[in-house]
Protein backbone atom coordinates (compact mmCIF):
# COMPACT_ATOMS: atom_id res chain seq x y z
CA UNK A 1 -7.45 -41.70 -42.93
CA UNK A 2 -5.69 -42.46 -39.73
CA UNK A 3 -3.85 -39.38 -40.18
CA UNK A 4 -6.77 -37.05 -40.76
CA UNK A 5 -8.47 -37.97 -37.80
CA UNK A 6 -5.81 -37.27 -35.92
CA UNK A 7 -4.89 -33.91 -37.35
CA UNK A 8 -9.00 -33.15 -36.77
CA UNK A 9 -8.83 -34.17 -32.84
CA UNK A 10 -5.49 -32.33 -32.85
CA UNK A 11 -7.11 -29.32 -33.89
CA UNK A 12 -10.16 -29.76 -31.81
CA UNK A 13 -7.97 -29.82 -28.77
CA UNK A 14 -6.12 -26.16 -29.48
CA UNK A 15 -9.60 -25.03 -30.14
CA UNK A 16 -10.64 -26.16 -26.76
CA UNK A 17 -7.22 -24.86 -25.09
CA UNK A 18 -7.94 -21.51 -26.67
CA UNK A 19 -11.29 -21.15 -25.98
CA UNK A 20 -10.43 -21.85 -22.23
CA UNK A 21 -7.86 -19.32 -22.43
CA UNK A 22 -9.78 -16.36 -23.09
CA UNK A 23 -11.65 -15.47 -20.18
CA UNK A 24 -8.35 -15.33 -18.00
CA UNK A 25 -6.65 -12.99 -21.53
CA UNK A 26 -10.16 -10.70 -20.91
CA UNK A 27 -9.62 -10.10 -17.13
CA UNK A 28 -8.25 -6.72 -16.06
CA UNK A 29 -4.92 -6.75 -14.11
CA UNK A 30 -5.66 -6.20 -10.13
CA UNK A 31 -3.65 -3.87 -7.98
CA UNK A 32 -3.26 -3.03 -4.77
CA UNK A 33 -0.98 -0.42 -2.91
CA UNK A 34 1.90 -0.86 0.14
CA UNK A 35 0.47 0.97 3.37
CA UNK A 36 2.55 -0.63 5.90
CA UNK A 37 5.73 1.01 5.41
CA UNK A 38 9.10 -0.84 4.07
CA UNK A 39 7.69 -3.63 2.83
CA UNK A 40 9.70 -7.25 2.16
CA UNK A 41 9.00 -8.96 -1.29
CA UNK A 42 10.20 -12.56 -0.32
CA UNK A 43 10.89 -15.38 -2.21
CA UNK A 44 8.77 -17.82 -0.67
CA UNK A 45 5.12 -16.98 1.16
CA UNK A 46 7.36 -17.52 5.10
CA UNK A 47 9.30 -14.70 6.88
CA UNK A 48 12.00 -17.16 6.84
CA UNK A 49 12.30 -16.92 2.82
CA UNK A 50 14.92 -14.65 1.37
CA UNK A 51 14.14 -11.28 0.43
CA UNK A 52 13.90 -10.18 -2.70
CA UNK A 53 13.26 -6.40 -2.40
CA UNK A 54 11.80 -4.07 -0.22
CA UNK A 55 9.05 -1.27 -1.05
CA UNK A 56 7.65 1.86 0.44
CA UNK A 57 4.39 2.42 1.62
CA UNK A 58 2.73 4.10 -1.60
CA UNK A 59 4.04 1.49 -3.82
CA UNK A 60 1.91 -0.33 -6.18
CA UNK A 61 1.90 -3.64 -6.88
CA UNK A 62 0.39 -6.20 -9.19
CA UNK A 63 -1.61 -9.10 -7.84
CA UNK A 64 -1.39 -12.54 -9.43
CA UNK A 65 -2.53 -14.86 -6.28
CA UNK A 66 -4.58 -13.29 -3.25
CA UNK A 67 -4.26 -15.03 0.12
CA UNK A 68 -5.21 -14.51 3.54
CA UNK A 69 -1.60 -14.15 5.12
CA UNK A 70 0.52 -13.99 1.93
CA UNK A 71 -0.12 -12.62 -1.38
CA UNK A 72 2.05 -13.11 -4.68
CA UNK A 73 3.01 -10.08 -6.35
CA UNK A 74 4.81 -8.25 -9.28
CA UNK A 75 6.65 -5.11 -9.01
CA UNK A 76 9.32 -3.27 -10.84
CA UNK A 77 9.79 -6.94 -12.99
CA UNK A 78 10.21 -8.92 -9.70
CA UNK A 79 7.61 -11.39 -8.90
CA UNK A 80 7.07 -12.61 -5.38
CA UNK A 81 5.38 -13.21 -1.75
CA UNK A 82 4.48 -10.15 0.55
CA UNK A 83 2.44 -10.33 3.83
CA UNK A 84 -1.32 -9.75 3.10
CA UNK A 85 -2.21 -7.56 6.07
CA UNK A 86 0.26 -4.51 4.54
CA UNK A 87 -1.94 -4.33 1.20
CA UNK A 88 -4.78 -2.35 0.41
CA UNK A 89 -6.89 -0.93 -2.40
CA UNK A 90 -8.62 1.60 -0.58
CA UNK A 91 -8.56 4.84 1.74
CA UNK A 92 -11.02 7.26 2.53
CA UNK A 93 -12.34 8.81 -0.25
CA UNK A 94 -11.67 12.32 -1.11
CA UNK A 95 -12.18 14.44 -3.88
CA UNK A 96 -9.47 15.84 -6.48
CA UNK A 97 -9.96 17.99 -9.68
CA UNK A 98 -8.25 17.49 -12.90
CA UNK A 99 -5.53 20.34 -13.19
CA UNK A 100 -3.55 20.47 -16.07
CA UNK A 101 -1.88 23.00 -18.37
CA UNK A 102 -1.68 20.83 -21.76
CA UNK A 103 -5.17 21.66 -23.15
CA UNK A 104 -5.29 17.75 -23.70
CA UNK A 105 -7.07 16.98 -20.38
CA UNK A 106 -5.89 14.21 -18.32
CA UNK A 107 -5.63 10.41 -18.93
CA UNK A 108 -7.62 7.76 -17.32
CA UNK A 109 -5.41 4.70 -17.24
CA UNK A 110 -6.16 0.93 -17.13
CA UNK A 111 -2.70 0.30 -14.70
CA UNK A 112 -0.52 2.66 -12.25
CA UNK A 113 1.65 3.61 -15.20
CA UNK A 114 2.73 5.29 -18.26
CA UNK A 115 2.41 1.74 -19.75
CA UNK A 116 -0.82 1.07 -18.71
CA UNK A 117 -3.93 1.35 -21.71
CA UNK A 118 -6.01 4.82 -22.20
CA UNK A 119 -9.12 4.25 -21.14
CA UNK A 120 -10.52 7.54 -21.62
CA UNK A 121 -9.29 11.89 -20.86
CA UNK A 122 -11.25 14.32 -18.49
CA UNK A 123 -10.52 17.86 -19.29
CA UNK A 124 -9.30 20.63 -17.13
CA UNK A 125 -11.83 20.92 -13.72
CA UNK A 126 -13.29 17.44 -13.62
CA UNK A 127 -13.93 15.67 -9.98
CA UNK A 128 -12.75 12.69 -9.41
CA UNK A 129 -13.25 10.20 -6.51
CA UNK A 130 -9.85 9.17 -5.07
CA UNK A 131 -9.92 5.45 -4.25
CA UNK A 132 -6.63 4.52 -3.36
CA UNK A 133 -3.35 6.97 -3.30
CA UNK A 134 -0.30 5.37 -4.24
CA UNK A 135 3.13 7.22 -5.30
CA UNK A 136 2.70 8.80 -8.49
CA UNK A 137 -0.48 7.51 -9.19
CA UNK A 138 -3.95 7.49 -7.68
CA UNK A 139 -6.92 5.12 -8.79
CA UNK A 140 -9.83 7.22 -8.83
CA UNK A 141 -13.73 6.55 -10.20
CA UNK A 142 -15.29 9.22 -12.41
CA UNK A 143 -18.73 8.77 -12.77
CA UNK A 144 -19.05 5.28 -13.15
CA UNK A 145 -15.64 4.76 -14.85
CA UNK A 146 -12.66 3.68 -12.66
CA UNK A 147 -8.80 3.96 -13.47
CA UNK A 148 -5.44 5.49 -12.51
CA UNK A 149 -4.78 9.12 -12.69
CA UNK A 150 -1.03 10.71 -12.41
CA UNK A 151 -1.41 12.37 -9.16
CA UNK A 152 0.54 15.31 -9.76
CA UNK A 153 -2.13 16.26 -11.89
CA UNK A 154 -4.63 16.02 -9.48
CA UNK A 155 -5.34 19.03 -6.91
CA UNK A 156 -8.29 19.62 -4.14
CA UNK A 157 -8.74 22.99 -5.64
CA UNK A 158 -11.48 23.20 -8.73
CA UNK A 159 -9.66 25.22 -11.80
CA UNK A 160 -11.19 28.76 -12.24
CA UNK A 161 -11.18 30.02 -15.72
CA UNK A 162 -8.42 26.65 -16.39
CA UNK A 163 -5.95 28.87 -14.68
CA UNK A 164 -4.23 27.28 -11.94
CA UNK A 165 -4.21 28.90 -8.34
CA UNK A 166 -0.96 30.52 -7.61
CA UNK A 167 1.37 28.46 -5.70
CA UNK A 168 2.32 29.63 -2.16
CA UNK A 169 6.18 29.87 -1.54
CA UNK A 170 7.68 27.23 0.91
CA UNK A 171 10.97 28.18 1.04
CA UNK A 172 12.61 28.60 4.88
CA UNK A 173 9.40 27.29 6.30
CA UNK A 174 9.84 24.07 8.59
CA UNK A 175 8.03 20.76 8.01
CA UNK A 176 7.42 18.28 10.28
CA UNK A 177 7.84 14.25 9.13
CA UNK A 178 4.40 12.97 9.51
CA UNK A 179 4.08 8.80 8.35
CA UNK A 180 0.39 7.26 8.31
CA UNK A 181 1.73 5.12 11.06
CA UNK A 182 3.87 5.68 14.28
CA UNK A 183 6.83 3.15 13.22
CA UNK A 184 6.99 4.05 9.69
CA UNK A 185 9.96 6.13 8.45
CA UNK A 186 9.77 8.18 5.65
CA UNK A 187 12.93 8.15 3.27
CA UNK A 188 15.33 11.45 1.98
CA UNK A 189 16.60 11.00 -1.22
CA UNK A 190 18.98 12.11 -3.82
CA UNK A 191 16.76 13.47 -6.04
CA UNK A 192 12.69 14.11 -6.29
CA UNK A 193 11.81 10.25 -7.31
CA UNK A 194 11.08 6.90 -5.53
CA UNK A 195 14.04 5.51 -7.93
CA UNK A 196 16.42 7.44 -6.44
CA UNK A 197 18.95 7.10 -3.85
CA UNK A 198 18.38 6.62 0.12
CA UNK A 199 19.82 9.61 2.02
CA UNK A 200 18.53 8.51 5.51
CA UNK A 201 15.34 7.13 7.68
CA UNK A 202 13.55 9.78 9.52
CA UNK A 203 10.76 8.73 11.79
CA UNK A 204 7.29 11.07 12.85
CA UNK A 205 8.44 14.79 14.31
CA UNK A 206 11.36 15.23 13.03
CA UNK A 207 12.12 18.55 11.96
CA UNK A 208 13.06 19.64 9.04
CA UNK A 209 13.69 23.06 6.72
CA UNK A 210 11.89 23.47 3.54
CA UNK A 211 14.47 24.82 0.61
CA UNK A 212 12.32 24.30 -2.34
CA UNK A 213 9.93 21.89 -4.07
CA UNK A 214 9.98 19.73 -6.93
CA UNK A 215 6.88 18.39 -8.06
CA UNK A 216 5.64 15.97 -5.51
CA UNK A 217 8.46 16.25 -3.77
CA UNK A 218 9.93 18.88 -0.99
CA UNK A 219 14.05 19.68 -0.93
CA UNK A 220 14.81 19.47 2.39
CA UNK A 221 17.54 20.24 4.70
CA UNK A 222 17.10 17.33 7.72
CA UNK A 223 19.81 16.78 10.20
CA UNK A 224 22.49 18.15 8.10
CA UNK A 225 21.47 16.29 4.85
CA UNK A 226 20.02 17.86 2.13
CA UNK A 227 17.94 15.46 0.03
CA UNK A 228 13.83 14.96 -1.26
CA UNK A 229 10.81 14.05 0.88
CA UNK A 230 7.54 13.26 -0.30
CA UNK A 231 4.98 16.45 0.30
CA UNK A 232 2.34 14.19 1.42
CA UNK A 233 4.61 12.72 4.40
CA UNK A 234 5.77 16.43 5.74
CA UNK A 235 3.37 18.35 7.59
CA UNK A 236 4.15 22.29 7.13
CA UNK A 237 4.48 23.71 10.55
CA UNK A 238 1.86 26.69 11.28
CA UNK A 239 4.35 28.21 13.46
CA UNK A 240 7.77 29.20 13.71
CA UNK A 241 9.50 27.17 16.78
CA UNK A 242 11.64 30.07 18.51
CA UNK A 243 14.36 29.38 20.80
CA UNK A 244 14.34 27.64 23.97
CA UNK A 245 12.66 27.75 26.32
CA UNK A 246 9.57 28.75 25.27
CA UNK A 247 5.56 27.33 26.12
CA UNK A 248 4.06 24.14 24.13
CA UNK A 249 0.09 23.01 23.93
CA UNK A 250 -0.15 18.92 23.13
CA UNK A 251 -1.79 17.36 20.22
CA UNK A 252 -1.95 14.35 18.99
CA UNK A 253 -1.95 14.07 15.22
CA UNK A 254 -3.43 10.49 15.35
CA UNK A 255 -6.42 11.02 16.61
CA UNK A 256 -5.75 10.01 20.76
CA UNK A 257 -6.47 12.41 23.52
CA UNK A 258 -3.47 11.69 25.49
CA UNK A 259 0.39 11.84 25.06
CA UNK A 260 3.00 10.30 26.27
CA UNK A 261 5.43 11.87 29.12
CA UNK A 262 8.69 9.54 29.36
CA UNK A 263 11.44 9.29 31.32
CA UNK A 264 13.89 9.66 28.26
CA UNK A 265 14.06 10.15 24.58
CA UNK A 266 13.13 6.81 22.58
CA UNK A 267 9.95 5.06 22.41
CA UNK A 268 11.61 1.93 24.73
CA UNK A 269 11.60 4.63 27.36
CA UNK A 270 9.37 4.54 30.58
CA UNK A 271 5.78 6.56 30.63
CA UNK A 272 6.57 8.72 33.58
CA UNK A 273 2.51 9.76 32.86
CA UNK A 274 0.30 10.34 30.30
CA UNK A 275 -1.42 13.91 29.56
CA UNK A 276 -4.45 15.12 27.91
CA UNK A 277 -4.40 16.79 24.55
CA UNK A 278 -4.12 20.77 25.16
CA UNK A 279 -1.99 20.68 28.44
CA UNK A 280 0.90 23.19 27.80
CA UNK A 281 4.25 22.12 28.65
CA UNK A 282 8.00 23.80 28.57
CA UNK A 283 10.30 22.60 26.16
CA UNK A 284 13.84 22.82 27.34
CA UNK A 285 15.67 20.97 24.23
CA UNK A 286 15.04 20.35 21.51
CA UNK A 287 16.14 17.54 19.13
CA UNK A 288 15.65 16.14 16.06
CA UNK A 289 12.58 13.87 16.98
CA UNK A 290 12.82 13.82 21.34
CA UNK A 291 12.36 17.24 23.51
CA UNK A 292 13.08 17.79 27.08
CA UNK A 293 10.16 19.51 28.35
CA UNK A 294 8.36 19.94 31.99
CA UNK A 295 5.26 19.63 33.49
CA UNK A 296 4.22 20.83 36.94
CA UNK A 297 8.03 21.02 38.17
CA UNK A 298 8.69 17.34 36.48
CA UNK A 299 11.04 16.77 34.02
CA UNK A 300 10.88 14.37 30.87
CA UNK A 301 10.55 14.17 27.08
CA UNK A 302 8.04 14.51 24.55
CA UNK A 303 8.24 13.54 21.10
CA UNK A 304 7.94 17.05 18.62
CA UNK A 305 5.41 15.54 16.70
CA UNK A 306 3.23 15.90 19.70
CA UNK A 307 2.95 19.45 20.25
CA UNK A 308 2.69 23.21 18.59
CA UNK A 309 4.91 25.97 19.55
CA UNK A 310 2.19 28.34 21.78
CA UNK A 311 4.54 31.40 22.80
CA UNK A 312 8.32 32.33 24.03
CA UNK A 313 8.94 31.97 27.53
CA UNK A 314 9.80 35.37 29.14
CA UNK A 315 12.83 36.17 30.78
């Protein structure tokens, strides 16, 4: 009898255990995606902590304990701490339009991946609401529905007919680097994947020449190095830069109405002053990020990145 009891409470006990378990088995995985640049996955929640990895802005990652300064994490099998403040799960909304060429529509995935569950297909034309952009994959609501979408399938044009629009040849243009943020780098690689190998750093306004394309990826020539840049981090430069000397207006891609005028190339430089958008300036040099350039008789540099090619200064 002893024994019976026992083996009841026994099996009352799993039944509780089980019945506890469920509601964390029916939750749906949370992500969230890098936007800070190179981003440290750490060992422990401290910058002091070793560092077990380190992943581009775009990245996504899974979320298994949300904090206000550190967050733990899993990505590509590693599990870990990374610093709150460089994770997000959403950017302006835009709109994007189901473009493939299967016939089979396009998948509507529970997770950032392949491996992630089917939740449903849209076929051929359908908006979508982009969320959150990530490499690869984009979590997007459609309707009322909300999932992850392979981005290269994804395009701000609407089909016509299910034909896609012809694509425009980029070959020999120049692209300009152009990061989210001012100290973010954006990587060359080996070949057109965020697996692949590192060719080199290259920081906002550097120039490079466009030999191709590769699904979401450019081939590049920068500095000598021929290698695979994201399309989304390279601007395509409206106009051919001619030889120097030649006349340059300002911008400023993020947004200010001024631009920097230091006293030589590299951010730690001086500000010899600062100049409102539009003012047209005469580039001198050129290199791969800094240009010598004057304005009003004074000499100093300007970062590419901060202005557009006007006209050739003549002789």
């Amino acid at each position: 009898m002893q024994k019976t009891h026992l083996y009841k409470r026994c099996l009352r006990a799993i039944a509780l255990v089980l019945v506890m378990a469920l509601p964390a088995v029916s939750l749906a995985e949370s992500f969230k995606v890098v936007v800070g640049g190179a981003l440290n996955l750490r060992k422990e929640p401290s910058t002091a902590a070793s560092v077990l990895g380190q992943y581009p802005t775009g990245t996504w990652m899974t979320i298994l304990e949300e904090g206000d300064g550190w967050t733990k994490v899993e990505v590509a099998g590693k599990t870990g701490y990374v610093m709150s403040k460089y994770l997000a799960e959403s950017t302006q909304n835009n709109t994007l339009y189901v473009r493939t060429n299967t016939g089979i529509g396009l998948n509507l995935r529970s997770a950032p991946s392949m491996a992630g569950e089917i939740i449903t297909s849209y076929k051929n034309g359908t908006a979508v609401e982009v969320l959150s952009k990530g490499n690869e994959w984009y979590r997007v609501k459609v309707g009322d529905t909300v999932g992850y979408m392979a981005s290269r399938y994804l395009s701000s044009k609407a089909a016509s007919g299910g034909t896609a629009a012809p694509s425009v040849p980029v070959e020999g243009k120049q692209g300009i680097v152009s990061n989210p943020g001012a100290n973010q780098v954006l990587l060359l690689r080996e070949k057109p994947s965020t697996d692949a190998k590192v060719l080199g750093h290259y920081r906002n306004g550097t120039l490079v020449t466009i030999t191709g394309e590769s699904g979401n990826f450019y081939r590049v020539n920068a500095g000598g190095k021929t290698g695979y840049m994201m399309k989304k981090y390279v601007k395509l430069s409206t106009s051919a830069i001619g030889p120097v000397p030649f006349v340059a207006k300002l911008i400023n891609p993020n947004g200010n109405s001024i631009v920097n005028f230091r006293k030589a190339p590299g951010l730690s430089s001086s500000v010899l002053k600062t100049l409102p958008v539009g003012t047209e300036i005469t580039v001198t040099e050129m290199g791969d990020v800094w240009c010598k350039a004057t304005v009003d008789g004074q000499e100093g540099y300007v970062s590419r990145y901060f202005f557009q090619f006007v006209k050739a200064v003549e002789e």
